[in-house]
Protein backbone atom coordinates (compact mmCIF):
# COMPACT_ATOMS: atom_id res chain seq x y z
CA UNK A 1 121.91 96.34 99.49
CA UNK A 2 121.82 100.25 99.42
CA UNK A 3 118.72 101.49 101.60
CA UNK A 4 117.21 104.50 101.32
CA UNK A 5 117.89 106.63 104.73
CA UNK A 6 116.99 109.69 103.87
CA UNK A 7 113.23 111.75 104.09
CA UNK A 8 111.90 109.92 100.81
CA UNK A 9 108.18 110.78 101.27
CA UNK A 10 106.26 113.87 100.93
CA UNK A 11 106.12 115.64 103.71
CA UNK A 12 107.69 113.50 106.33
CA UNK A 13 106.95 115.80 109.23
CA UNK A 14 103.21 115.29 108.42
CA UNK A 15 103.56 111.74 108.32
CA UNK A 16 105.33 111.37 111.51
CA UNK A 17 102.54 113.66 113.13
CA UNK A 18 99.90 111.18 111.67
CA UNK A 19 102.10 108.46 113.25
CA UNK A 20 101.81 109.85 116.34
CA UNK A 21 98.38 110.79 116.45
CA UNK A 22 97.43 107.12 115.61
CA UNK A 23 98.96 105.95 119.24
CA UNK A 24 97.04 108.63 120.87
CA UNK A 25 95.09 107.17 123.93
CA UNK A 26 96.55 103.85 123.37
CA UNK A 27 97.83 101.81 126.45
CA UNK A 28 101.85 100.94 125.74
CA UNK A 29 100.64 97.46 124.48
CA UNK A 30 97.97 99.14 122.51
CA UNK A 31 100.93 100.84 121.13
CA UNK A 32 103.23 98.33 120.14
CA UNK A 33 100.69 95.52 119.01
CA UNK A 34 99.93 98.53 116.49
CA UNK A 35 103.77 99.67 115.70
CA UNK A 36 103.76 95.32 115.09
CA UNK A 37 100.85 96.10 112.69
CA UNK A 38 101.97 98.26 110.94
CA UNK A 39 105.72 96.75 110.69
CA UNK A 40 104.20 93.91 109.32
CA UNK A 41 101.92 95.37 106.86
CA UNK A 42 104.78 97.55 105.56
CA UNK A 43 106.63 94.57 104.94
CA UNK A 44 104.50 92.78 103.51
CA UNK A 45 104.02 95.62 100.62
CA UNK A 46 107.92 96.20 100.69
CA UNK A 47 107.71 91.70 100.09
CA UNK A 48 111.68 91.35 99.56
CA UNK A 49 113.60 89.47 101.92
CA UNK A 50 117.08 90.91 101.12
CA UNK A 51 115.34 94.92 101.98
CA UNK A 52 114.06 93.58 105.30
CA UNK A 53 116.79 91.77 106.27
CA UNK A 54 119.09 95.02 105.48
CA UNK A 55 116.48 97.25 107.14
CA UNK A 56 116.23 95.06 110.21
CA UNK A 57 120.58 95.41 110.17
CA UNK A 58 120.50 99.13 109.77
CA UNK A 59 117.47 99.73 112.78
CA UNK A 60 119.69 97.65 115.41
């Protein structure tokens, strides 16, 4: 399984400063119940095992 782990979305600096913003005034487990959101959302829409499991390998 060959991930993709380089910038492939436009504007990836934007992004990340959307990211960012989105904690904003959040408490730390405001903050990660949201990063778990989002994880889980994301995965859902990626929705193949063999990509998460490879993803999850790759992040350790």
């Amino acid at each position: 399984m060959n991930l993709i782990l380089t910038p492939n979305i436009p504007d990836p600096d934007g992004f990340y400063d959307e990211l960012l913003r989105a904690h904003e005034g959040l408490s730390d487990e405001e903050s990660a119940a949201l990063n778990a959101r989002l994880i889980l959302t994301l995965a859902n829409q990626i929705g193949d095992r063999e990509v998460l499991r490879a993803a999850l390998a790759v992040s350790k």
